[in-house]
Each structure stands twice: as C-alpha cells, then as structure tokens.
C-alpha atoms as a PDB file:
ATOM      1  CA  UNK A   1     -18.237  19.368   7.009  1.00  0.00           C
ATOM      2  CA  UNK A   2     -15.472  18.356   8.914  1.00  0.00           C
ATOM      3  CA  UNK A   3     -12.513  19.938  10.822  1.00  0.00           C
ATOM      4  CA  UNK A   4      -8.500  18.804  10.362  1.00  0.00           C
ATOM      5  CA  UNK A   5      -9.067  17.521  13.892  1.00  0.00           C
ATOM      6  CA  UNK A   6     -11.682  15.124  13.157  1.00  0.00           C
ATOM      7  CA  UNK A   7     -10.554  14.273   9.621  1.00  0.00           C
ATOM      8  CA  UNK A   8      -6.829  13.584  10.915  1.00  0.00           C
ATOM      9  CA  UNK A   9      -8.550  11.028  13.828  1.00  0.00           C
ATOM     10  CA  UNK A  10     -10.752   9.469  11.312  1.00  0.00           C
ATOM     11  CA  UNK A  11      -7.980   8.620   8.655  1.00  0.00           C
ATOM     12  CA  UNK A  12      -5.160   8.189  11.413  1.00  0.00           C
ATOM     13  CA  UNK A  13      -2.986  10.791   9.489  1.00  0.00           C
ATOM     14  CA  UNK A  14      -1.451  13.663  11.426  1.00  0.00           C
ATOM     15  CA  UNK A  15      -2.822  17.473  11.022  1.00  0.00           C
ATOM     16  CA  UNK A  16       0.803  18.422   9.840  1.00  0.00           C
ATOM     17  CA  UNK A  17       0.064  15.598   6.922  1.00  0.00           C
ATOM     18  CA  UNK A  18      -3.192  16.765   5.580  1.00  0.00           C
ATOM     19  CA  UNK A  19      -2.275  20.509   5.622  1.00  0.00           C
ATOM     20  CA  UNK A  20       1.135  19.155   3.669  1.00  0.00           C
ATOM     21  CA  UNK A  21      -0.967  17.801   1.275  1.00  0.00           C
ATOM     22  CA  UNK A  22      -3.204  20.662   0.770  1.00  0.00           C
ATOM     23  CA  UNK A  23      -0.078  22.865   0.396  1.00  0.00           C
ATOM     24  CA  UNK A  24       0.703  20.599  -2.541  1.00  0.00           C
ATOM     25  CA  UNK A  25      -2.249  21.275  -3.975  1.00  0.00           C
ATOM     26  CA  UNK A  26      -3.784  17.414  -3.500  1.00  0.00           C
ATOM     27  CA  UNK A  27      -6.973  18.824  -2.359  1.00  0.00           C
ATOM     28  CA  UNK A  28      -8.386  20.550  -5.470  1.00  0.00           C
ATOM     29  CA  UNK A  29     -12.211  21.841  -3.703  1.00  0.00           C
ATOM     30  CA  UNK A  30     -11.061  21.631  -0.435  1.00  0.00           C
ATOM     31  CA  UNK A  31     -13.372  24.973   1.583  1.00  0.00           C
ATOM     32  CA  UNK A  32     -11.098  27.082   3.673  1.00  0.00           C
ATOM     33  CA  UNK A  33     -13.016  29.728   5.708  1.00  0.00           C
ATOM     34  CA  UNK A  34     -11.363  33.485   5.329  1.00  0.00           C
ATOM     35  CA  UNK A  35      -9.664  32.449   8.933  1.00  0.00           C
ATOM     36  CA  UNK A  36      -7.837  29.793   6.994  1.00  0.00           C
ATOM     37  CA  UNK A  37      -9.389  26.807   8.889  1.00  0.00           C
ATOM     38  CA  UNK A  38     -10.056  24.525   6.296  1.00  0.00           C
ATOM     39  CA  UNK A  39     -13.177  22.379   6.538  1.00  0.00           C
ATOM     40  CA  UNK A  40     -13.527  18.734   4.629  1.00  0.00           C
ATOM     41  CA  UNK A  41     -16.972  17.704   2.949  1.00  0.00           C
ATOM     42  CA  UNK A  42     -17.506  14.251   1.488  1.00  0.00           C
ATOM     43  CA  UNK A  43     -15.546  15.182  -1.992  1.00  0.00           C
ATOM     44  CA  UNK A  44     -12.268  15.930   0.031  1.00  0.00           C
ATOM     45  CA  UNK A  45     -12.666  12.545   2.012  1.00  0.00           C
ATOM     46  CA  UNK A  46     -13.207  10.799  -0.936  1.00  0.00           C
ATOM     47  CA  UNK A  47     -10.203  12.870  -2.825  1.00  0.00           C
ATOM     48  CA  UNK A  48      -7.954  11.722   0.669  1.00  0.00           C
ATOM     49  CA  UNK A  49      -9.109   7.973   0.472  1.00  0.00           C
ATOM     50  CA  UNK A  50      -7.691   8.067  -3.463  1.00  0.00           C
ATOM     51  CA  UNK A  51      -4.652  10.190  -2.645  1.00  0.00           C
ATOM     52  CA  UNK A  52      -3.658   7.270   0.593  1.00  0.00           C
ATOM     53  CA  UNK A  53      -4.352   4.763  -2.146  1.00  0.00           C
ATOM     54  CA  UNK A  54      -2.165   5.784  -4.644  1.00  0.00           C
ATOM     55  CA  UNK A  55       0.144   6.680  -1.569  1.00  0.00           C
ATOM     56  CA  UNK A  56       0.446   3.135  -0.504  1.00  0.00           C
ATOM     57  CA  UNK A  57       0.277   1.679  -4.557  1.00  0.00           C
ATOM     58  CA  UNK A  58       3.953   3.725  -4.713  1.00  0.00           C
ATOM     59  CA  UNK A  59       3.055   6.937  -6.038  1.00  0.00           C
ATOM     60  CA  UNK A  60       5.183  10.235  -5.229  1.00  0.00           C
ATOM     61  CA  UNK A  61       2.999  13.295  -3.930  1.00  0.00           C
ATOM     62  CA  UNK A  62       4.280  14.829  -7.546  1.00  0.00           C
ATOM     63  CA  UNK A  63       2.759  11.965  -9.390  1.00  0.00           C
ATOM     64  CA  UNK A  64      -0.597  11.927  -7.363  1.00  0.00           C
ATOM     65  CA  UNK A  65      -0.965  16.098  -7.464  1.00  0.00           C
ATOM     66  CA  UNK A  66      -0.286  15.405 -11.403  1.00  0.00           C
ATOM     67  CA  UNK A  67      -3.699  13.166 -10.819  1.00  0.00           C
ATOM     68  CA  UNK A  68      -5.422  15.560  -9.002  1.00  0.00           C
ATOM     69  CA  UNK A  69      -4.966  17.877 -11.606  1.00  0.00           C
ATOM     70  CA  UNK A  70      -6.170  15.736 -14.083  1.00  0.00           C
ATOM     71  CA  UNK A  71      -9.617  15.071 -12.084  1.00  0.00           C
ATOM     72  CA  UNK A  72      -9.644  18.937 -12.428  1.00  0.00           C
ATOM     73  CA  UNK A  73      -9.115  19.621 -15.730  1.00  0.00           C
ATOM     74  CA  UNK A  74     -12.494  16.869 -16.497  1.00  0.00           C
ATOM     75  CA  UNK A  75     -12.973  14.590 -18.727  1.00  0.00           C
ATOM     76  CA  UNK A  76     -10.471  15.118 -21.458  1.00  0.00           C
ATOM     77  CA  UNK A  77      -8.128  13.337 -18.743  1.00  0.00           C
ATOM     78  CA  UNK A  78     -10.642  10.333 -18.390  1.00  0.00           C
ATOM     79  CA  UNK A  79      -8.378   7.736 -20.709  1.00  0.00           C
ATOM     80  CA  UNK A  80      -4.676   8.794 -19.185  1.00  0.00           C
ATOM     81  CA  UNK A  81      -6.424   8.583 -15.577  1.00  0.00           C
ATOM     82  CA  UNK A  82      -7.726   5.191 -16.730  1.00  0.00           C
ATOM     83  CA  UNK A  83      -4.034   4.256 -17.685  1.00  0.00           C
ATOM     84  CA  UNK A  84      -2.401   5.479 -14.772  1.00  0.00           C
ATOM     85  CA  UNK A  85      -4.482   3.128 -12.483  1.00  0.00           C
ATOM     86  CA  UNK A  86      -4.241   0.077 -14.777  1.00  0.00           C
ATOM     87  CA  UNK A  87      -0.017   1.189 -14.440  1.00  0.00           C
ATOM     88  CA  UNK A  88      -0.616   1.152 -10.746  1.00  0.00           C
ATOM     89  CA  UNK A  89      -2.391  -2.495 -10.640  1.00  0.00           C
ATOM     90  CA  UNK A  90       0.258  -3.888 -12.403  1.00  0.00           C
ATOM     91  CA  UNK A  91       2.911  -2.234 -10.071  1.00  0.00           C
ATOM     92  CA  UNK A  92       1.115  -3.691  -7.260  1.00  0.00           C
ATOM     93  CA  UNK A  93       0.376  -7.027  -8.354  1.00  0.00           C
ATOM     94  CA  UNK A  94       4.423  -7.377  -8.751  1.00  0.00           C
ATOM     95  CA  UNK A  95       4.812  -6.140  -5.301  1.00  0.00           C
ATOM     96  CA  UNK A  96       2.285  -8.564  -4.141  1.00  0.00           C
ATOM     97  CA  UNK A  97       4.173 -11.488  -5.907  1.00  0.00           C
ATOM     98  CA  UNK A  98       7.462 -10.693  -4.812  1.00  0.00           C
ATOM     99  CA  UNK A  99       6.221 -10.110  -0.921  1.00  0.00           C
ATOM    100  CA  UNK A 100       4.221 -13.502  -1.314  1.00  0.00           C
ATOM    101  CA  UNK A 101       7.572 -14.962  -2.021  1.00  0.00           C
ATOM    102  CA  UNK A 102       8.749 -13.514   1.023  1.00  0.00           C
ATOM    103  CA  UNK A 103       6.217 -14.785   3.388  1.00  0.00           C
ATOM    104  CA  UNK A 104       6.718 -18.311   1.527  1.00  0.00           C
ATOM    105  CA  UNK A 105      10.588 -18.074   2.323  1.00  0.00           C
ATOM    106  CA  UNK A 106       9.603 -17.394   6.088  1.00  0.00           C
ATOM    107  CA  UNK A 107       7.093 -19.719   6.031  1.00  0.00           C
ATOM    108  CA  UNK A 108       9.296 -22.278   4.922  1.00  0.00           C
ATOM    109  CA  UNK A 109      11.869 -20.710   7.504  1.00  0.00           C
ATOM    110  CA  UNK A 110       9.400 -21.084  10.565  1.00  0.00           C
ATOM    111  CA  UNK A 111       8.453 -24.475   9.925  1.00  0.00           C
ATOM    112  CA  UNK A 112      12.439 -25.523   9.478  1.00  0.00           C
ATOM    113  CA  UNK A 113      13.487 -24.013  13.060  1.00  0.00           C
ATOM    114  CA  UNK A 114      10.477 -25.001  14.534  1.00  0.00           C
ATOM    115  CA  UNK A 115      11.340 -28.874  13.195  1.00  0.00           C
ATOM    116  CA  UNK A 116      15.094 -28.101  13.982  1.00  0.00           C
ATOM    117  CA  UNK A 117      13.938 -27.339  17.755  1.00  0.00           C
ATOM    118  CA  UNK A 118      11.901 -30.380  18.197  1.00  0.00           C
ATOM    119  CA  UNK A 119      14.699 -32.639  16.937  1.00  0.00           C
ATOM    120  CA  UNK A 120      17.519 -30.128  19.142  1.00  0.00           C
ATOM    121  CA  UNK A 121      19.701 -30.023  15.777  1.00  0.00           C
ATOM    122  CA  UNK A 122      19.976 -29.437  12.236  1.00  0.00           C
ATOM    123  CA  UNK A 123      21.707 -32.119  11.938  1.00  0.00           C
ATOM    124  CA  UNK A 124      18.462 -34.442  10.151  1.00  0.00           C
ATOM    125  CA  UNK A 125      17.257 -31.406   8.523  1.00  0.00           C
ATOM    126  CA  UNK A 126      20.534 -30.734   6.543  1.00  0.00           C
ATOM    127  CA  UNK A 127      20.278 -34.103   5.328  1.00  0.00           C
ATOM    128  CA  UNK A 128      16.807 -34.465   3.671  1.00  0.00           C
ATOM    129  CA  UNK A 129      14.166 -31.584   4.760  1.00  0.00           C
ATOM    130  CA  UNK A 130      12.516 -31.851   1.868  1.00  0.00           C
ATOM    131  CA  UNK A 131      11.898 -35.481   2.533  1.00  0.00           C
ATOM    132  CA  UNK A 132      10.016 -34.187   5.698  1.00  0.00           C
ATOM    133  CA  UNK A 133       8.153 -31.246   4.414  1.00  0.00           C
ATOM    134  CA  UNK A 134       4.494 -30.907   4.282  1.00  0.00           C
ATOM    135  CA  UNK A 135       2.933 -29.969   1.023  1.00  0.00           C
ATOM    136  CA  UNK A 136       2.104 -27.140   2.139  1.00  0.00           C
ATOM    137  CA  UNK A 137       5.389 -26.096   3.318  1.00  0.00           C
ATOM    138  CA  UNK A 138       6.822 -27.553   0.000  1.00  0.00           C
ATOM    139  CA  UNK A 139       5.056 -25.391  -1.983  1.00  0.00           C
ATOM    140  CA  UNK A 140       6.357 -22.149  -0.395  1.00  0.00           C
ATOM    141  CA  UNK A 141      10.171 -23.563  -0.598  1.00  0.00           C
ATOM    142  CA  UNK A 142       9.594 -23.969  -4.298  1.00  0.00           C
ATOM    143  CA  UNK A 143       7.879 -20.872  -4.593  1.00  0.00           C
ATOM    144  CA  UNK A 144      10.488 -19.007  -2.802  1.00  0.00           C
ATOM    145  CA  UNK A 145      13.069 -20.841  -4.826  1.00  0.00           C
ATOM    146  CA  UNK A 146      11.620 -19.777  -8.074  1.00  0.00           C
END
C-alpha cells in the first residue's frame, strides 16, 4: 500500500490532483482508512497509469470516469471499452501526423536559417532552396507542404 505522498512523487502528479480525481470517482477500489487517508495498492496504480493515458490521448475526466465505470460494471462493457481505445488510437495517430508535420516544417525551418546564416542573407535561398536542400530536409518541406 501506498500513501498520496509517495504515489504523488512516484507519478509526478500533485496530492491536490489525485484526491481531484478520486472525488470524481476515477478511482473505483481505491482503500480509504475511517481517518480518510486513502492508501493506493497495485490496482489503483494501475487504474492511475490508464486514467494519465487516456489523459494525455485527449480524454475529459467525464469521458475517462464514464470508463472507469465501465471497468466496474464487468464484462458486459468489454466490447464498448474495446471501441473506445481503438477511438482513442485513431485520435492519436492524427495528432501524431499533424505534429510530425510540425517538426518537418521546423526542421525544414532550422536548416533554412541555419543556411541563411552561413551565406549572411536570404538573398540565394529565395532564389532556389530547394536546389540546395538535402533529401532529408526535402522530404520534411514536402511533407509539411502536403
């Protein structure tokens, strides 16, 4: 068992966080002692590392507590819990294009200035870059530009 304390150290989330999210009802099984410290065992880590997953993936504390819930009410649940993760994937492998597209327009960005700087102007850039990019670099302009 483990303490706020430790469990707010070990997942670098503040106390006021975790006892936010048990107020919300995230932490179905979570033990509270009749002094109302609560104490974590290895089910309420695990039910923290899914509920800072689905944090991060995009989900609102509603939309993960609806989750939790699910988990709770067994196996009936199993094929909409299934969906709501394969919904998730998808939302984050669309995030992950569009940042990659972002990093590809700063990558193409950083090598530009830093070729700008060695030549002291923009002047030969403006005038046929793409003539002078590596392939590399060419393939996140045309990524960027797609």
């Amino acid at each position: 068992m483990y303490t706020i304390g430790q469990v707010s150290k070990m997942f670098d989330l503040s106390i006021s966080t975790l006892r936010y999210y048990d107020k919300e009802g995230l932490f179905q099984e979570l033990n509270k002692e009749p002094s109302g410290i609560r104490r974590f065992d290895e089910q309420s880590l695990e039910a923290l590392r899914v509920i800072e997953c689905l944090k991060k993936s995009g989900m609102q504390i509603k939309e993960i507590r609806e989750f939790m819930d699910w988990c709770v009410q067994g196996d009936s649940t199993l094929e909409r819990r299934k969906e709501m993760f394969y919904a998730q994937r998808e939302n984050i492998l669309k995030k992950m294009n569009e940042l990659q597209k972002t990093l590809d327009m700063v990558e193409f960005k950083c090598w530009y200035y830093e070729t700008a700087c060695k030549d002291q102007t923009e002047a030969k850039l403006k005038k046929g870059f793409e003539d002078r990019m590596p392939e590399e670099i060419r393939k996140c302009y045309q990524n960027a530009h797609e």
